[in-house]
N, C-alpha and C. Protein backbone atom coordinates (compact mmCIF):
# COMPACT_ATOMS: atom_id res chain seq x y z
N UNK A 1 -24.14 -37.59 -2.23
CA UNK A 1 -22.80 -37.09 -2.44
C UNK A 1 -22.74 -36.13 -3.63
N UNK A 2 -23.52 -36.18 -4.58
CA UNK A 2 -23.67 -35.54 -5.54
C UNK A 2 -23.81 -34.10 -5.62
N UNK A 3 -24.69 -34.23 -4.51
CA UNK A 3 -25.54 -32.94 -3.91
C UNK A 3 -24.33 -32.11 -3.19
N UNK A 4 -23.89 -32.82 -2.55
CA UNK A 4 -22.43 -31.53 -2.08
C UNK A 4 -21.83 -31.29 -3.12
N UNK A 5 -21.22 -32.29 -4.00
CA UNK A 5 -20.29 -31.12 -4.56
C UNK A 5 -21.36 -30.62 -5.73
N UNK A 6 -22.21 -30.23 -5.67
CA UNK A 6 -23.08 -29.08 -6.80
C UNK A 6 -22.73 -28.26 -5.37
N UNK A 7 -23.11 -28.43 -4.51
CA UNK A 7 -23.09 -27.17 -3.12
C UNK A 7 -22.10 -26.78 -3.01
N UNK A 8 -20.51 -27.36 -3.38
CA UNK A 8 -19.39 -27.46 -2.67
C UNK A 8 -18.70 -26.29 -4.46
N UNK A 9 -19.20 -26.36 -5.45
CA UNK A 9 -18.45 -26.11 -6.51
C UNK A 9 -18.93 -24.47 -6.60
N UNK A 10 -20.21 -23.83 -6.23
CA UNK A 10 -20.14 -22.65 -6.59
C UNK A 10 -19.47 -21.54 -5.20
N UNK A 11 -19.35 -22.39 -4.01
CA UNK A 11 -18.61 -22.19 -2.34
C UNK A 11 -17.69 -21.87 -2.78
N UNK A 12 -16.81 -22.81 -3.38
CA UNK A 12 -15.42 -22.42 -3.51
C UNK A 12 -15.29 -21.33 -5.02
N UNK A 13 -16.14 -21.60 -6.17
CA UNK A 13 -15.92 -20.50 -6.70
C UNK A 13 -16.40 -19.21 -6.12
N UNK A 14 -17.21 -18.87 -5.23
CA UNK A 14 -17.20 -17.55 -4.93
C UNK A 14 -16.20 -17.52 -3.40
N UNK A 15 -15.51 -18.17 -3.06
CA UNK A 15 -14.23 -18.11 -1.95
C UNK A 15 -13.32 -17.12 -2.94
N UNK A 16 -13.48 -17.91 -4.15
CA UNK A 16 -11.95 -17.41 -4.77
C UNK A 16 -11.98 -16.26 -5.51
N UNK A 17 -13.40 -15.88 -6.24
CA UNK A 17 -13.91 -14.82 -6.41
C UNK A 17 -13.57 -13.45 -5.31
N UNK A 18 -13.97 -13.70 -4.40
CA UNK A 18 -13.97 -13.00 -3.09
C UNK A 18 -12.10 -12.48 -2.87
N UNK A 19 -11.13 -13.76 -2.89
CA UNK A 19 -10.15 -13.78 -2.81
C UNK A 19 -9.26 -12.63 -3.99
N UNK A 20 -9.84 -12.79 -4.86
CA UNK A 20 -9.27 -12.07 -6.37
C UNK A 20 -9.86 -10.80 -6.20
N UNK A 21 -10.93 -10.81 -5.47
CA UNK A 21 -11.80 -9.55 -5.77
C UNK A 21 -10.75 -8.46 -4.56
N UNK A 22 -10.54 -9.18 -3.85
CA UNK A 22 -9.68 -8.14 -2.54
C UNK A 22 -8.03 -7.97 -3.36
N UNK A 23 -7.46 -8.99 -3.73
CA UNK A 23 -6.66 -8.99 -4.65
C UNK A 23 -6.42 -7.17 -5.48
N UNK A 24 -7.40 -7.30 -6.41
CA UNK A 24 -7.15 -6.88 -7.52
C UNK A 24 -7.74 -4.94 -6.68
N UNK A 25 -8.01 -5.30 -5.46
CA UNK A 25 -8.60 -3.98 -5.01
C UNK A 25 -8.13 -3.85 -4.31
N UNK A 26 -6.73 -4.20 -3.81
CA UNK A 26 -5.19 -3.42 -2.97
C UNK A 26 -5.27 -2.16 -3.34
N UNK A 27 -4.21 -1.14 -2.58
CA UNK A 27 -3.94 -0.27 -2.99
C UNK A 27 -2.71 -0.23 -3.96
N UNK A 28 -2.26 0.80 -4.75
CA UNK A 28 -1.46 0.16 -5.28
C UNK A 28 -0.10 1.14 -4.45
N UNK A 29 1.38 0.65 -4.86
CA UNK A 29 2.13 0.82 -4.11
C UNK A 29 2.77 2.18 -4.61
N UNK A 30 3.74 2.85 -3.55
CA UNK A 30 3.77 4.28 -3.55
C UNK A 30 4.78 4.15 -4.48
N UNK A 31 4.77 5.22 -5.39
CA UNK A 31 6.14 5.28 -6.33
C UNK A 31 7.24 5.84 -5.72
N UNK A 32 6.77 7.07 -4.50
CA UNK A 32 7.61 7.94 -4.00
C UNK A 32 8.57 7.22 -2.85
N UNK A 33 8.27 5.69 -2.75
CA UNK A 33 9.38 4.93 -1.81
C UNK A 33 10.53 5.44 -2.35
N UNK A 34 11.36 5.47 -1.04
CA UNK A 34 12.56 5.51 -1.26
C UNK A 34 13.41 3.89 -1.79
N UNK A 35 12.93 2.98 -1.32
CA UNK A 35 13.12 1.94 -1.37
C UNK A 35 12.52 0.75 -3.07
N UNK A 36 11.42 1.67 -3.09
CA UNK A 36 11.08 1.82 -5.15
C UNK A 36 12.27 2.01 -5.79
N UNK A 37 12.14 3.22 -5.50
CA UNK A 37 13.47 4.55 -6.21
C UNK A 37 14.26 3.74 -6.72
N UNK A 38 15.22 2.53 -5.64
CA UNK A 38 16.45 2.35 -4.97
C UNK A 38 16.18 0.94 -6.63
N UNK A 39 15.55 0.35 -6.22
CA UNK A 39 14.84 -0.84 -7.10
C UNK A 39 15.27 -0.24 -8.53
N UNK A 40 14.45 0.82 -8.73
CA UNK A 40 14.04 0.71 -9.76
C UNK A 40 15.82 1.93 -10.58
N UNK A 41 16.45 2.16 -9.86
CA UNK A 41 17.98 2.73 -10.51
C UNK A 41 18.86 1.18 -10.75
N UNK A 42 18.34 0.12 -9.44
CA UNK A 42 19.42 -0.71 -9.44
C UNK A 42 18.88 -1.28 -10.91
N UNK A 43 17.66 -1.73 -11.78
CA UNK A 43 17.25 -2.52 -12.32
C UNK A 43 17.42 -1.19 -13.97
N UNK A 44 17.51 -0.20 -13.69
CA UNK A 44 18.36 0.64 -14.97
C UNK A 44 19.06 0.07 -15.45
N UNK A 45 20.30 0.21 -14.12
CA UNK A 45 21.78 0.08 -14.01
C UNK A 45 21.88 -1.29 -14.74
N UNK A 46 21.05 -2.51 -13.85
CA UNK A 46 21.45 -4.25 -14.82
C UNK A 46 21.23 -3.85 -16.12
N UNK A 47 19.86 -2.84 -16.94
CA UNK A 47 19.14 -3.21 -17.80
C UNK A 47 20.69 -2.13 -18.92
N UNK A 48 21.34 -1.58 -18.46
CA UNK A 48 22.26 -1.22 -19.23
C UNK A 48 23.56 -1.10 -19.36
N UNK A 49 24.08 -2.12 -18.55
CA UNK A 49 25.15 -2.96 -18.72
C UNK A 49 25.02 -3.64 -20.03
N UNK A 50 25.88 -3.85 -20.76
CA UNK A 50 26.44 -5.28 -21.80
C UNK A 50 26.67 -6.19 -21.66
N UNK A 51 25.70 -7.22 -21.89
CA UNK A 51 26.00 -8.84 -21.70
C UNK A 51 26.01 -9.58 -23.07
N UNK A 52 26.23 -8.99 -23.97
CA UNK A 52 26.48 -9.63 -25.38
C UNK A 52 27.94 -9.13 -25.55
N UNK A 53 28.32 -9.97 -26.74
CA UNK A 53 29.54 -9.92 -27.66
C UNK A 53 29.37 -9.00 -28.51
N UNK A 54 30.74 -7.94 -27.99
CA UNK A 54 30.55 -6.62 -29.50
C UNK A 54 31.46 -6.98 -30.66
N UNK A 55 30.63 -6.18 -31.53
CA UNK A 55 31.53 -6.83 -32.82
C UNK A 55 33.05 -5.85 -32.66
């Protein structure tokens, strides 16, 4: 039993290796979405609104 998991521990670290490795080597996403764009005015707009107390 021993013997698997020495067999079983470097399997799954290179599964997950493998997993991260496709991960991190996506493409990355288009800026020119229209649907980015849309995101990224709505998340302006929250980021400059006032949610504190003015003096």
């Amino acid at each position: 039993m021993a013997a698997l998991a020495w067999l079983i521990i470097p399997v799954v670290a290179g599964v997950l290796a493998a997993v991260w490795a496709t991960w991190a080597a996506r493409p990355p996403r288009a800026m020119t979405d229209p649907t980015s764009l849309a995101e990224h005015e709505r998340f302006r707009a929250a980021m400059e609104r006032s949610t504190g107390v003015r003096d």
